[in-house]
C-alpha atoms as a PDB file:
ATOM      1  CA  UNK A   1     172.010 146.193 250.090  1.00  0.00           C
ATOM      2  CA  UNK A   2     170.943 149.896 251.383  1.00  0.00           C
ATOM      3  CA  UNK A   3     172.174 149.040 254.444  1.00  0.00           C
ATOM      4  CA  UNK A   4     176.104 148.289 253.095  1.00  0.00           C
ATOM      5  CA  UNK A   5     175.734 151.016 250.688  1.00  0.00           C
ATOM      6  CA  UNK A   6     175.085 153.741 253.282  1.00  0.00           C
ATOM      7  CA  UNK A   7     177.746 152.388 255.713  1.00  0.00           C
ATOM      8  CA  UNK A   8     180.124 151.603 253.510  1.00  0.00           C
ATOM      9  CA  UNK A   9     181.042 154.153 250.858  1.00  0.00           C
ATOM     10  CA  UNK A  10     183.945 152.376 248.966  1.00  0.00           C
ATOM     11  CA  UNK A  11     181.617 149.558 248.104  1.00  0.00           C
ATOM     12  CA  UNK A  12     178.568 151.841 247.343  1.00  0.00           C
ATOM     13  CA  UNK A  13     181.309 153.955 244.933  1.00  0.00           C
ATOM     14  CA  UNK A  14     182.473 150.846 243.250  1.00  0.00           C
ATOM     15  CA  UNK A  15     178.453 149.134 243.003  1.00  0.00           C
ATOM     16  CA  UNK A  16     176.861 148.758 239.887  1.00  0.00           C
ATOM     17  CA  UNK A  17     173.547 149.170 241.430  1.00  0.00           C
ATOM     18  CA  UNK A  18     170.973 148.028 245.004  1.00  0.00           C
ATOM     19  CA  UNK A  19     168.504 146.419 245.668  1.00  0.00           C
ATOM     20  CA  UNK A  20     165.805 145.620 248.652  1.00  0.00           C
ATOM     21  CA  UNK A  21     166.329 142.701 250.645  1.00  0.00           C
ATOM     22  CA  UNK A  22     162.866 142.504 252.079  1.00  0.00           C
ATOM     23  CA  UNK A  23     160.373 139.198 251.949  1.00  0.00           C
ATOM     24  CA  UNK A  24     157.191 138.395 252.639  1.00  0.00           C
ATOM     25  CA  UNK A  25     155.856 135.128 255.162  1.00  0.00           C
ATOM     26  CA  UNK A  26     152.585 133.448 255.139  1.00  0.00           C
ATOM     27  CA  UNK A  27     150.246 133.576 257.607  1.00  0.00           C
ATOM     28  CA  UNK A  28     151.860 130.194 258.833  1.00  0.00           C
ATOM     29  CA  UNK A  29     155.248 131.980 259.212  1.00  0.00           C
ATOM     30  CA  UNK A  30     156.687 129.742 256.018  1.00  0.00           C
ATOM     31  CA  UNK A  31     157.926 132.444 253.047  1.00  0.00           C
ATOM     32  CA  UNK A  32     156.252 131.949 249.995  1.00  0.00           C
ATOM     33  CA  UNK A  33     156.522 134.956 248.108  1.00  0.00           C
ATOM     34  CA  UNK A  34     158.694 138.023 247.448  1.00  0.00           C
ATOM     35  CA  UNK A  35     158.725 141.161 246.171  1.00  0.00           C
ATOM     36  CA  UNK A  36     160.043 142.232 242.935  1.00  0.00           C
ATOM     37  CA  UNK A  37     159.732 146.137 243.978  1.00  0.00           C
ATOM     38  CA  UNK A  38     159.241 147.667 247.152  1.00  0.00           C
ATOM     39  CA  UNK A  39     158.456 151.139 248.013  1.00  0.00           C
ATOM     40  CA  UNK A  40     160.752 153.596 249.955  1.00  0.00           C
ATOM     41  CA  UNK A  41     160.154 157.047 250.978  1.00  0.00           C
ATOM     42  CA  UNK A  42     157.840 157.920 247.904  1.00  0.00           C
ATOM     43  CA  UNK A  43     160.076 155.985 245.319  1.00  0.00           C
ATOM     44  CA  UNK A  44     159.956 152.443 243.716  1.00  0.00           C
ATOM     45  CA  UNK A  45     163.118 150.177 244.402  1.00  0.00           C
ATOM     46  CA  UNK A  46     163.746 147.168 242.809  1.00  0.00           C
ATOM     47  CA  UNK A  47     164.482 144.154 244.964  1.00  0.00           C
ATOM     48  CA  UNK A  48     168.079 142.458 245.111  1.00  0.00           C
ATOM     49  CA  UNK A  49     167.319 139.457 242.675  1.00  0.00           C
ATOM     50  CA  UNK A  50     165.953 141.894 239.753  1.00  0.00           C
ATOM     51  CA  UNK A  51     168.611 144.446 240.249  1.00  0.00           C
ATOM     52  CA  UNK A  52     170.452 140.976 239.834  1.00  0.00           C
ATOM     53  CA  UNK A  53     168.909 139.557 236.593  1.00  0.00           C
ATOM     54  CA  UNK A  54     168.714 142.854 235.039  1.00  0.00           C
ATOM     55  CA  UNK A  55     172.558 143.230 235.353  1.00  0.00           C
ATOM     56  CA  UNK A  56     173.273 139.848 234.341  1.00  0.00           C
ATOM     57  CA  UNK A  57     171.005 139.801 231.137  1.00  0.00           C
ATOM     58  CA  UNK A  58     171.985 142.926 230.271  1.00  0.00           C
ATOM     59  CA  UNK A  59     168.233 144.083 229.810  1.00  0.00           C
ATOM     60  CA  UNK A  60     165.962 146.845 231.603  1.00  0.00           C
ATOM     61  CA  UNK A  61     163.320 146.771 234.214  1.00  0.00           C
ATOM     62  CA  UNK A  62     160.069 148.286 234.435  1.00  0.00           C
ATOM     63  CA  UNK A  63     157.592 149.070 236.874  1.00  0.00           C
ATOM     64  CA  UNK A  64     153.875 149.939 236.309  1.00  0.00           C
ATOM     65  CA  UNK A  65     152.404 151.097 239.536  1.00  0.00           C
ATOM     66  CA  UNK A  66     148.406 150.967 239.375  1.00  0.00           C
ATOM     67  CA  UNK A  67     148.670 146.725 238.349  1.00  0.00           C
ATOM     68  CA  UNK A  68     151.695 146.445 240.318  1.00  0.00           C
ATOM     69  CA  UNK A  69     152.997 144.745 236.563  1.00  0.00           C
ATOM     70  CA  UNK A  70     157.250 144.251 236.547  1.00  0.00           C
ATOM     71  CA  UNK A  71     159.274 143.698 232.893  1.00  0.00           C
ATOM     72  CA  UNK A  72     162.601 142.231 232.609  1.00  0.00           C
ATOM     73  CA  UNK A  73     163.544 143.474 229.408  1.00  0.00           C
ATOM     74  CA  UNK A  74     160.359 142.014 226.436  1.00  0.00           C
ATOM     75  CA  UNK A  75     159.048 139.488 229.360  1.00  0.00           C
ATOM     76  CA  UNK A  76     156.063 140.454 231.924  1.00  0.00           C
ATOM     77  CA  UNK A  77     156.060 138.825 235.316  1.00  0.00           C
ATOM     78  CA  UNK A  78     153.403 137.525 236.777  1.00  0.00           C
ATOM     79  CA  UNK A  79     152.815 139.208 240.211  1.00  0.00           C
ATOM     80  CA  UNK A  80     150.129 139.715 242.550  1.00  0.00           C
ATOM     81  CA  UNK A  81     150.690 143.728 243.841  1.00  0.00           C
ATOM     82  CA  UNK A  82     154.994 143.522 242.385  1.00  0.00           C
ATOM     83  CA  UNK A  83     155.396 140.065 244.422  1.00  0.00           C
ATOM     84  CA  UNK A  84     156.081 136.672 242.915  1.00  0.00           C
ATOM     85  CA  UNK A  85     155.482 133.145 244.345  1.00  0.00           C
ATOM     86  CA  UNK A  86     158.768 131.315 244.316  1.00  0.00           C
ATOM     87  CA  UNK A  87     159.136 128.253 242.860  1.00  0.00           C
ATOM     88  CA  UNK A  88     161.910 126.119 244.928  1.00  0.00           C
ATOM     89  CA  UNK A  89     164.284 124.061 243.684  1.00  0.00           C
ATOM     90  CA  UNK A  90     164.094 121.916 246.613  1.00  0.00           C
ATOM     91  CA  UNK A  91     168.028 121.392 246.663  1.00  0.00           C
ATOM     92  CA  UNK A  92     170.307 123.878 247.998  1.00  0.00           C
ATOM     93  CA  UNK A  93     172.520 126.388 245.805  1.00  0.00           C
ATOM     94  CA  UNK A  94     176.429 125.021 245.535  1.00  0.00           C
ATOM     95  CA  UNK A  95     178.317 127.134 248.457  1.00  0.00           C
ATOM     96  CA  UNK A  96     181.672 127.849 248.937  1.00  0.00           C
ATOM     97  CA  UNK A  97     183.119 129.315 251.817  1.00  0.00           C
ATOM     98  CA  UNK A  98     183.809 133.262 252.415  1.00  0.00           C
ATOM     99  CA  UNK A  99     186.927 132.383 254.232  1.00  0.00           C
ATOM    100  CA  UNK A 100     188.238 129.938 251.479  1.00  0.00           C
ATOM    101  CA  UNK A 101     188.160 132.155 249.150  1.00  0.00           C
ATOM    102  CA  UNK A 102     189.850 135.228 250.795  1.00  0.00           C
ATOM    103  CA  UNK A 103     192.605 132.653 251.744  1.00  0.00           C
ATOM    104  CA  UNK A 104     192.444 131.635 248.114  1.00  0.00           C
ATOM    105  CA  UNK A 105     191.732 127.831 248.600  1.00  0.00           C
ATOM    106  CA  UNK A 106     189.492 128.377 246.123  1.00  0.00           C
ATOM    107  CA  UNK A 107     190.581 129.349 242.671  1.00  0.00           C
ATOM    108  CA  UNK A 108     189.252 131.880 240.924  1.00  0.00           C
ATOM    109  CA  UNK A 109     188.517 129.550 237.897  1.00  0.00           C
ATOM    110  CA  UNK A 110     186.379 128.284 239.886  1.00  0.00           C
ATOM    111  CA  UNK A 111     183.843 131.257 240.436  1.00  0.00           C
ATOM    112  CA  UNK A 112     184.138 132.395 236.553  1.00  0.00           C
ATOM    113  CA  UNK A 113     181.021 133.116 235.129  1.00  0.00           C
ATOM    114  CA  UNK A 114     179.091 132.264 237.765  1.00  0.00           C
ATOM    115  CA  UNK A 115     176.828 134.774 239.900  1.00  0.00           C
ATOM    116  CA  UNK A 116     177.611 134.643 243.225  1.00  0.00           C
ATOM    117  CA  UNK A 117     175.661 135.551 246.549  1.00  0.00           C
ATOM    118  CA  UNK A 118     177.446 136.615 249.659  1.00  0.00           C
ATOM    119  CA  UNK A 119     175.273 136.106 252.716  1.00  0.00           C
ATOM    120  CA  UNK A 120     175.021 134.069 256.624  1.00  0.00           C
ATOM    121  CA  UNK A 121     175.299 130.858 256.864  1.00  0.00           C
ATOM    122  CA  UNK A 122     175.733 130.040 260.492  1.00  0.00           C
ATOM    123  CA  UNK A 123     173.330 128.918 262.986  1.00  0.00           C
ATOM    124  CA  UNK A 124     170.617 131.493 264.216  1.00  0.00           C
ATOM    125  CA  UNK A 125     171.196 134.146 262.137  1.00  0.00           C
ATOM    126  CA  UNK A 126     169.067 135.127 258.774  1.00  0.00           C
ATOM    127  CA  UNK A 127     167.027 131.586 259.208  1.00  0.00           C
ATOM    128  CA  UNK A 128     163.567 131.624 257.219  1.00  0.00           C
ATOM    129  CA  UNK A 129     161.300 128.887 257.011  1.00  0.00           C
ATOM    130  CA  UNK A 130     160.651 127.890 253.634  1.00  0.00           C
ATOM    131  CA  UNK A 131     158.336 124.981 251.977  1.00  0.00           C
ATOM    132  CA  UNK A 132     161.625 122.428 252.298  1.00  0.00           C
ATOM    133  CA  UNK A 133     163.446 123.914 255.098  1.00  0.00           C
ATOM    134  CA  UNK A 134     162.212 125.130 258.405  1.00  0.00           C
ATOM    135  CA  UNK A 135     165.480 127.130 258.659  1.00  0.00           C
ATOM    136  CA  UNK A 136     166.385 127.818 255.368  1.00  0.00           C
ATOM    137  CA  UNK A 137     169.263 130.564 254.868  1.00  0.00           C
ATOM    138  CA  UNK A 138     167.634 134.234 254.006  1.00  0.00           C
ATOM    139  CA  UNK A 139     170.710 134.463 251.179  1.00  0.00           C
ATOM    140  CA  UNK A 140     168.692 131.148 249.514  1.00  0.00           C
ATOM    141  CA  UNK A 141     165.674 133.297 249.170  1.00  0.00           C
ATOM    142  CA  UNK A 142     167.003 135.765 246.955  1.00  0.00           C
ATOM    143  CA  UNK A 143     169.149 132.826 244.920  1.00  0.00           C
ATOM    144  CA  UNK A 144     166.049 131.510 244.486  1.00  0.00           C
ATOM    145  CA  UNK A 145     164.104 134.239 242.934  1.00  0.00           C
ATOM    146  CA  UNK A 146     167.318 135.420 240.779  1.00  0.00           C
ATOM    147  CA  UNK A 147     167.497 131.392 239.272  1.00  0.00           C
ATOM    148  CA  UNK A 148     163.239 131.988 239.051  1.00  0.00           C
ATOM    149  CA  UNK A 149     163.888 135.117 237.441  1.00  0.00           C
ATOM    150  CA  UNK A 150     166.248 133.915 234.587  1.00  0.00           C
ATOM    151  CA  UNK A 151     164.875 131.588 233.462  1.00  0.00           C
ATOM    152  CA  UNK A 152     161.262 132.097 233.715  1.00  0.00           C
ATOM    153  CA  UNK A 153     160.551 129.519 236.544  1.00  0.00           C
ATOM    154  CA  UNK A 154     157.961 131.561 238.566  1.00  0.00           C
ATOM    155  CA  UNK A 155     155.239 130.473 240.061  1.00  0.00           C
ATOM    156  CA  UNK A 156     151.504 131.630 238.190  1.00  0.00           C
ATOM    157  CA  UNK A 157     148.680 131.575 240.366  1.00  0.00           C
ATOM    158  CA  UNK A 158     145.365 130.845 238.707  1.00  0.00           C
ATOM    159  CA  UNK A 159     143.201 134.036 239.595  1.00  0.00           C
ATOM    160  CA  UNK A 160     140.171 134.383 241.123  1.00  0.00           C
ATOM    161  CA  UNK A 161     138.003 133.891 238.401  1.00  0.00           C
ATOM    162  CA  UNK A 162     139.451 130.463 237.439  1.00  0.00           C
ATOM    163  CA  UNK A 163     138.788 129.485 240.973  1.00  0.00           C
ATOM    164  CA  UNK A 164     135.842 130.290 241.201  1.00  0.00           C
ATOM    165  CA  UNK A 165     134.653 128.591 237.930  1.00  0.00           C
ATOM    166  CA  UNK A 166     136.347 125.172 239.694  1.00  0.00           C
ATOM    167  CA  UNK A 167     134.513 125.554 242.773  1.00  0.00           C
ATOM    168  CA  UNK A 168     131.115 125.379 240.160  1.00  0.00           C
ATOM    169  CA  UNK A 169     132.355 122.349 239.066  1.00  0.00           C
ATOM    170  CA  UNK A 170     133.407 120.834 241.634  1.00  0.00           C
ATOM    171  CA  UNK A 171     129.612 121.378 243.320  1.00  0.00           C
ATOM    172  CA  UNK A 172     127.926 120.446 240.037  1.00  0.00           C
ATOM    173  CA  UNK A 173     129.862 116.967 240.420  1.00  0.00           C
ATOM    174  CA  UNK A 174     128.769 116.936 244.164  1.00  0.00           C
ATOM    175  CA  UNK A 175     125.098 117.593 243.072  1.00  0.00           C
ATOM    176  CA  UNK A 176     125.108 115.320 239.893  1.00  0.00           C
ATOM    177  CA  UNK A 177     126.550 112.507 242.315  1.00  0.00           C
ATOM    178  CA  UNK A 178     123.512 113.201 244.705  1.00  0.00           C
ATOM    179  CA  UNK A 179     120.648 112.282 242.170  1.00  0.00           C
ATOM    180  CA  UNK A 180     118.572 109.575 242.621  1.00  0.00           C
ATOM    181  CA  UNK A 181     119.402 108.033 239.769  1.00  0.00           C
ATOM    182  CA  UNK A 182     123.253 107.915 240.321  1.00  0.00           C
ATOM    183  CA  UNK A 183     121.658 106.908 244.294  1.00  0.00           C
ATOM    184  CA  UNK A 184     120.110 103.707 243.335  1.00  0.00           C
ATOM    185  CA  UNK A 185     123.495 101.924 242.841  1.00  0.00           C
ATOM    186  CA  UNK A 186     124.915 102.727 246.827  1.00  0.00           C
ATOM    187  CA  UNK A 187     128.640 102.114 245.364  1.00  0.00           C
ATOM    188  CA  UNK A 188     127.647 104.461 242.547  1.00  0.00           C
ATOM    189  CA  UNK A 189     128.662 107.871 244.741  1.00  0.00           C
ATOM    190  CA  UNK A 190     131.520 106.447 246.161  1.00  0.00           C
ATOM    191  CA  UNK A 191     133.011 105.504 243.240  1.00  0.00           C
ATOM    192  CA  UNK A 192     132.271 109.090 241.461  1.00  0.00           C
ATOM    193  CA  UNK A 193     133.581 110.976 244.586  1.00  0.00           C
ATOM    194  CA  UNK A 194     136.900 109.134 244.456  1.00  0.00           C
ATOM    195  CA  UNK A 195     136.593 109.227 240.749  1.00  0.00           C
ATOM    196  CA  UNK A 196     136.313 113.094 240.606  1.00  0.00           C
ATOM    197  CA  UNK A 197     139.060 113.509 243.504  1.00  0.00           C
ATOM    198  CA  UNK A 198     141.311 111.387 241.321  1.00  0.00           C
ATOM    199  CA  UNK A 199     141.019 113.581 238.042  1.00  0.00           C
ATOM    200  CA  UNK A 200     141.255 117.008 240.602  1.00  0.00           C
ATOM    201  CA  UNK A 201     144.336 116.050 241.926  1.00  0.00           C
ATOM    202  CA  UNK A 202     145.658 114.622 238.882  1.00  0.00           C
ATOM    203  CA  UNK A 203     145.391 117.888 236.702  1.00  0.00           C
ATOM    204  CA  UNK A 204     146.507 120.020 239.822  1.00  0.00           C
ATOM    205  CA  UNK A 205     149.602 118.357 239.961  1.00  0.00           C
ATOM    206  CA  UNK A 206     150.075 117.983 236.245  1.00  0.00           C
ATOM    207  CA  UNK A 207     149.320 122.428 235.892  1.00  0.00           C
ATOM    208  CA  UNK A 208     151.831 122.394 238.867  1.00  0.00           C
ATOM    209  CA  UNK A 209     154.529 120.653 237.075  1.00  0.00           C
ATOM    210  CA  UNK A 210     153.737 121.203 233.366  1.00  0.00           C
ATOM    211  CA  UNK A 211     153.413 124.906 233.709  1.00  0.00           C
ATOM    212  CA  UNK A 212     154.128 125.949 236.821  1.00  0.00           C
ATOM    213  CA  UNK A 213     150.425 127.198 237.776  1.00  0.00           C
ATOM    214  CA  UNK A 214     149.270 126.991 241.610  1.00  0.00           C
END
C-alpha cells in the first residue's frame, strides 16, 4: 500500500487511507501471525486489514504502545506485541478475475457490497506457506485477517501463566499414576496415561473450536 501510494499519485489522491503489508513466519517458514501495527520511521502504521475493517465498520482504531494493545472501535484485540494469530478458514476467498472485470464480463452487481482485495495470483509470485497451503497467495493473508477482524474470529493464545499451571497438572497426573498403589494393578498406568491423554486432547480441541483459544 506505501509502495502504490508513493509511485502512484492519482491513486494515493483519490485513497481513503494505507496500510502495511508486512507478515510475520514461524520459525518453520509457515505464517501464523500478523501484525495489526507496524512501526515506520518513528511512527505507528496500521496494517492493510485494520485500515480495512476500520473503513468498513465505520469505527476508529487505537494503538497503545507499552502493551502493544489495538481497538477497533469498543472491542480490544488480543495480540501478543500488536500481532494476531490468524485463524484460517481453510477454504479459499471467492476470486474473480482482474481482467474480467476491466473487460466487464463481470457485472458490477456482482461486486456490490462486497470488499474486495486486488492482489497476485499467478505462479511464483507473493506465495506464503500457510497451515493449509504450502503456497498460499500473500493477498489471502490479509483477506484473512480483515474476515478475522470483523467478525471477531481471532485466534487467543492462552498465556504463560495458564501454561504453566497445565504443565503442574499434567506432572501431578504423571506422579499420581506412578504410586505404588495405582502400580499394583500393571494395566492400572496404562489405562490412566491414555485416560489423561484422552481428556487433554479432548478439551484442547473443544477451547480450539468453542472459543477459539490455542
Amino acid at each position: 500500500a506505501f509502495y502504490v501510494s508513493a509511485t502512484i499519485p492519482s491513486i494515493a489522491r483519490g485513497a481513503a487511507g494505507a496500510g502495511a503489508v508486512n507478515h510475520y513466519r514461524d520459525p518453520d517458514g509457515v505464517a501464523r501471525r500478523m501484525p495489526l501495527v507496524v512501526e515506520l520511521g518513528g511512527h505507528y502504521v496500521s496494517t492493510l486489514a485494520l485500515s480495512l475493517a476500520a473503513l468498513a465498520t465505520d469505527q476508529s482504531t487505537r494503538f497503545f504502545a507499552p502493551d502493544g494493545a489495538v481497538s477497533l472501535g469498543p472491542r480490544t484485540i488480543p495480540t501478543e506485541n500488536a500481532a494476531v494469530r490468524l485463524n484460517y478458514l481453510g477454504t479459499p476467498f471467492p476470486r474473480v478475475s482482474a481482467a474480467d472485470v476491466l473487460a466487464g464480463r463481470i457485472g458490477p452487481t456482482e461486486l456490490e457490497h462486497k470488499i474486495l482485495l486486488v492482489g497476485f495470483t499467478y505462479a511464483a509470485y507473493d506465495k506464503v506457506p500457510t497451515p493449509y497451503d504450502p503456497l498460499a497467495d500473500g493477498v489471502e493473508l490479509h483477506a484473512t485477517l480483515l474476515h478475522n477482524l470483523l467478525y471477531d474470529g481471532v485466534l487467543r493464545d492462552t498465556g504463560p501463566l495458564f501454561d504453566a499451571c497445565c504443565v503442574i497438572v499434567l506432572a501431578l497426573c504423571g506422579v499420581m499414576l506412578q504410586l505404588h498403589v495405582v502400580r499394583r494393578r500393571p494395566w492400572l498406568p496404562i489405562v490412566g496415561a491414555v485416560g489423561v491423554l484422552a481428556i487433554w486432547g479432548l478439551l484442547v480441541q473443544l477451547a480450539f473450536m468453542r472459543r477459539g483459544v490455542v
